[in-house]
Protein backbone atom coordinates (compact mmCIF):
# COMPACT_ATOMS: atom_id res chain seq x y z
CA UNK A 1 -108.27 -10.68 -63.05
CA UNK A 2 -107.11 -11.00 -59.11
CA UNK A 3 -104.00 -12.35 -60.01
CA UNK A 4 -103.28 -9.58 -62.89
CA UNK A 5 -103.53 -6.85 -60.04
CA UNK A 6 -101.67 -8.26 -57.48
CA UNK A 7 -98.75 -9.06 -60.20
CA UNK A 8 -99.61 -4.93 -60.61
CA UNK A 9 -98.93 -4.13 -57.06
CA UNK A 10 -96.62 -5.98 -56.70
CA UNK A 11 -94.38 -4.81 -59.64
CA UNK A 12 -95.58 -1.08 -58.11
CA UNK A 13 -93.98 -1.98 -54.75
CA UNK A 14 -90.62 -3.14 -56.32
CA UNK A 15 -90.32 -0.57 -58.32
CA UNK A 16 -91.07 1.99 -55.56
CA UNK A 17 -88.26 0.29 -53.37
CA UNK A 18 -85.81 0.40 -56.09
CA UNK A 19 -86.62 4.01 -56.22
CA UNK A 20 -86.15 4.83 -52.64
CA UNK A 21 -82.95 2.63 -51.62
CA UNK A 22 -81.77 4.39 -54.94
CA UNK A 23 -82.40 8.05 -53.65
CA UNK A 24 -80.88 6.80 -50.00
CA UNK A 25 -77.76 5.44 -51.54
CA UNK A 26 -77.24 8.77 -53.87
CA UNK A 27 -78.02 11.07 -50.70
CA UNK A 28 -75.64 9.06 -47.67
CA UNK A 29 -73.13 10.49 -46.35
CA UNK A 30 -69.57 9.66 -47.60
CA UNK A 31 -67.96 7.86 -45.22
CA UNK A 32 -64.73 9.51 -43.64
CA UNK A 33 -61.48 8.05 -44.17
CA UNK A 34 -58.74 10.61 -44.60
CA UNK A 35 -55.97 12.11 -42.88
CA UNK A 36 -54.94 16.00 -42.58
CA UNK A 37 -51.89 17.22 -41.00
CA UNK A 38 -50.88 20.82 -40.46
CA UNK A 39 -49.13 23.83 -38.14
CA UNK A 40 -51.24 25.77 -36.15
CA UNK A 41 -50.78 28.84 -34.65
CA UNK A 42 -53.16 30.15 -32.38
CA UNK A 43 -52.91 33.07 -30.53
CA UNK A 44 -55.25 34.74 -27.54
CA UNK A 45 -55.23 36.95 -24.69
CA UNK A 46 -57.54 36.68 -22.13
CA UNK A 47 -57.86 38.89 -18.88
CA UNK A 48 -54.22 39.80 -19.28
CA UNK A 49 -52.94 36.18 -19.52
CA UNK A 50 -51.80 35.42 -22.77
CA UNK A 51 -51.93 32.15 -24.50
CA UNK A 52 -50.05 30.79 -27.22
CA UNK A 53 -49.79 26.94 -28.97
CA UNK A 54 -47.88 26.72 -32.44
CA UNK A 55 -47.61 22.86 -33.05
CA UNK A 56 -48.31 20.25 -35.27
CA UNK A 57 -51.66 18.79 -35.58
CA UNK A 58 -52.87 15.01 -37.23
CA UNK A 59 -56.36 14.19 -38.00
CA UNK A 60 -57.40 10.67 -38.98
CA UNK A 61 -60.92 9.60 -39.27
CA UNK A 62 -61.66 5.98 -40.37
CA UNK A 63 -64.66 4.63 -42.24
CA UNK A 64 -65.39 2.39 -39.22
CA UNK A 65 -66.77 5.71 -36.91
CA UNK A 66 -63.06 5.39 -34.88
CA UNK A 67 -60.29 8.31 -34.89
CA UNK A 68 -58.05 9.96 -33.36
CA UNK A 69 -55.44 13.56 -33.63
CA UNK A 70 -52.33 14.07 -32.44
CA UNK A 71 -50.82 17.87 -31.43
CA UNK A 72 -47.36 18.04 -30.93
CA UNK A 73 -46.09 21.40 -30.26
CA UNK A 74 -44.92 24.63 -27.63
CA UNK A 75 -47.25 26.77 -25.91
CA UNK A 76 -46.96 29.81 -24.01
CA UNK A 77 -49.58 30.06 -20.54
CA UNK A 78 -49.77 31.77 -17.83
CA UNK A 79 -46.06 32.97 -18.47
CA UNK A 80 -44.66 29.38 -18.96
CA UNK A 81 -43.71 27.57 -21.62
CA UNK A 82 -44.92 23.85 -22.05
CA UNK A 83 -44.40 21.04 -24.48
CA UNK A 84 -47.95 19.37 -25.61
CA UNK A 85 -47.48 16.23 -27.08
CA UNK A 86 -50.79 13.69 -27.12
CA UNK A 87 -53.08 11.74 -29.17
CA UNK A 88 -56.82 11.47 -28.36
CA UNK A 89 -58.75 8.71 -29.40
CA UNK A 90 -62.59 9.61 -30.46
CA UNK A 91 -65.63 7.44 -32.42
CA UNK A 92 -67.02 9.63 -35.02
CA UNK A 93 -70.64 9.95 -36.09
CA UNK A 94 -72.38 11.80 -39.04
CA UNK A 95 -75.29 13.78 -37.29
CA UNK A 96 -76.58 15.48 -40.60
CA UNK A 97 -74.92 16.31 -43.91
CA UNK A 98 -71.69 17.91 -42.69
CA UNK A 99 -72.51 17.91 -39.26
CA UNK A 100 -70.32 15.46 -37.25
CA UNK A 101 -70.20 14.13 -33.45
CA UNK A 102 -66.97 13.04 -31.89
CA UNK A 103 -66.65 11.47 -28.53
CA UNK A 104 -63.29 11.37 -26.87
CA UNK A 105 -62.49 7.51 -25.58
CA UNK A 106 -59.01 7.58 -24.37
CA UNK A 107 -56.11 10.48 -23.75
CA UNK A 108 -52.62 9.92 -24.37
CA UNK A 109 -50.11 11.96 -22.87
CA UNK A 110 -46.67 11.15 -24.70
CA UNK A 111 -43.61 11.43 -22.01
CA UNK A 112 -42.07 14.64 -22.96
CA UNK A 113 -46.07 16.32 -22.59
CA UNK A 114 -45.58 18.79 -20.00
CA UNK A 115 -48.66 20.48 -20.09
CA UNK A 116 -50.29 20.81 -16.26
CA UNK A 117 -53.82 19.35 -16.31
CA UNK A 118 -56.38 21.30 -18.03
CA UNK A 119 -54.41 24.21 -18.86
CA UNK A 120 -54.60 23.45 -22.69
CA UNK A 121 -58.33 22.28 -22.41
CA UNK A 122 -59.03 25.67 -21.10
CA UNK A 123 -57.82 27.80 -23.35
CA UNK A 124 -58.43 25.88 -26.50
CA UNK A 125 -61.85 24.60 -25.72
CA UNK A 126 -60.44 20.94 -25.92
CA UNK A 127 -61.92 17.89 -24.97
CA UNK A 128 -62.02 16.19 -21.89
CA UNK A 129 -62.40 12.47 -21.46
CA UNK A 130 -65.96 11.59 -22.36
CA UNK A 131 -67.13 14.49 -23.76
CA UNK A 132 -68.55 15.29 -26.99
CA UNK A 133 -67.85 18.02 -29.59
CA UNK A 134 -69.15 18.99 -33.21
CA UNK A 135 -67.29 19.34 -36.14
CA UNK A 136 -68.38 20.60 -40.08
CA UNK A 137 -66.03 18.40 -42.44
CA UNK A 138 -66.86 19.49 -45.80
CA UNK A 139 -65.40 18.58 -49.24
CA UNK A 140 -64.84 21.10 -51.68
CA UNK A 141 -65.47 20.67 -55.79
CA UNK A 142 -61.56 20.59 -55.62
CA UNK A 143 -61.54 17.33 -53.25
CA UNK A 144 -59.98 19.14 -50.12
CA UNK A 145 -61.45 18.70 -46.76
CA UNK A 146 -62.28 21.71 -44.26
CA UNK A 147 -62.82 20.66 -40.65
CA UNK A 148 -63.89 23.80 -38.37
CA UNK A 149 -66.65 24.64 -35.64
CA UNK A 150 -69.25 26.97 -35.97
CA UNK A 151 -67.49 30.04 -36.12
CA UNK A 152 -64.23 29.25 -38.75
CA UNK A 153 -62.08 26.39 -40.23
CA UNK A 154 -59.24 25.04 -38.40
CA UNK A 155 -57.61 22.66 -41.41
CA UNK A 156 -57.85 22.51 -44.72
CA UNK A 157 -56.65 19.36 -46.23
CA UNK A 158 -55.95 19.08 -49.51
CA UNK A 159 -54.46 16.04 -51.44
């Protein structure tokens, strides 16, 4: 009779974990590995001192947590025009559902960047070095990707 229950229990407690790694394996998050390219314009004015960036920007996110974008482009501060041209490295990390963490590891400045320090992290709310910024990446019934903050969507990538 001991041995009939603890065949019982045990069958109980396999079946349980089948359950839950089950429900854990239906409700993980996807992991990321796409790219989205696309032009962005953006446009603001701030205590009289107008701003401008219209470039090209690349998005890649691997599966393995690494990354990295790339902005090419013109902008217009503080009266002058500049050339941006970088690509920032950054480890990725799903905080909850589409709720992601990146972390900056390493700046690029390509040669013909000729952007004065800061000046586009200022106005864009970039990233430094070493910080840390959140990002919603969401997929859509249609299989595109938006990537935005908490107030809008910057790209939409659609395949």
């Amino acid at each position: 009779m001991k041995s009939r229950t603890l065949q019982i229990i045990a069958f109980l407690l396999i079946n349980i974990a089948l359950v839950a790694a089950t429900l854990w394996w239906l409700n993980k998050p996807k992991p990321l590995a796409f790219n989205c390219l696309g032009q962005l314009n953006f446009k603001e004015s701030r205590d009289n001192n107008p701003f401008n960036f219209d470039g090209q920007v690349v998005m890649h996110f691997n599966p393995d947590g690494s990354g990295y974008f790339i902005m090419t482009g013109n902008l217009m501060a503080k009266a002058k025009m500049h050339t941006v041209s970088r690509q920032e490295n950054f480890s990725w990390r799903n905080l909850h559902d589409s709720l992601y963490e990146i972390h900056i590891q390493n700046i690029e400045r390509f040669s013909h960047d000729r952007v004065p320090d800061k000046i586009f992290e200022a106005y864009t709310a970039g990233i430094l070095l070493g910080q840390k910024r959140l990002l919603s990446i969401q997929r859509t019934p249609e299989h595109a990707i938006i990537i935005g903050n908490f107030y809008s969507p910057l790209l939409l990538c659609a395949s």
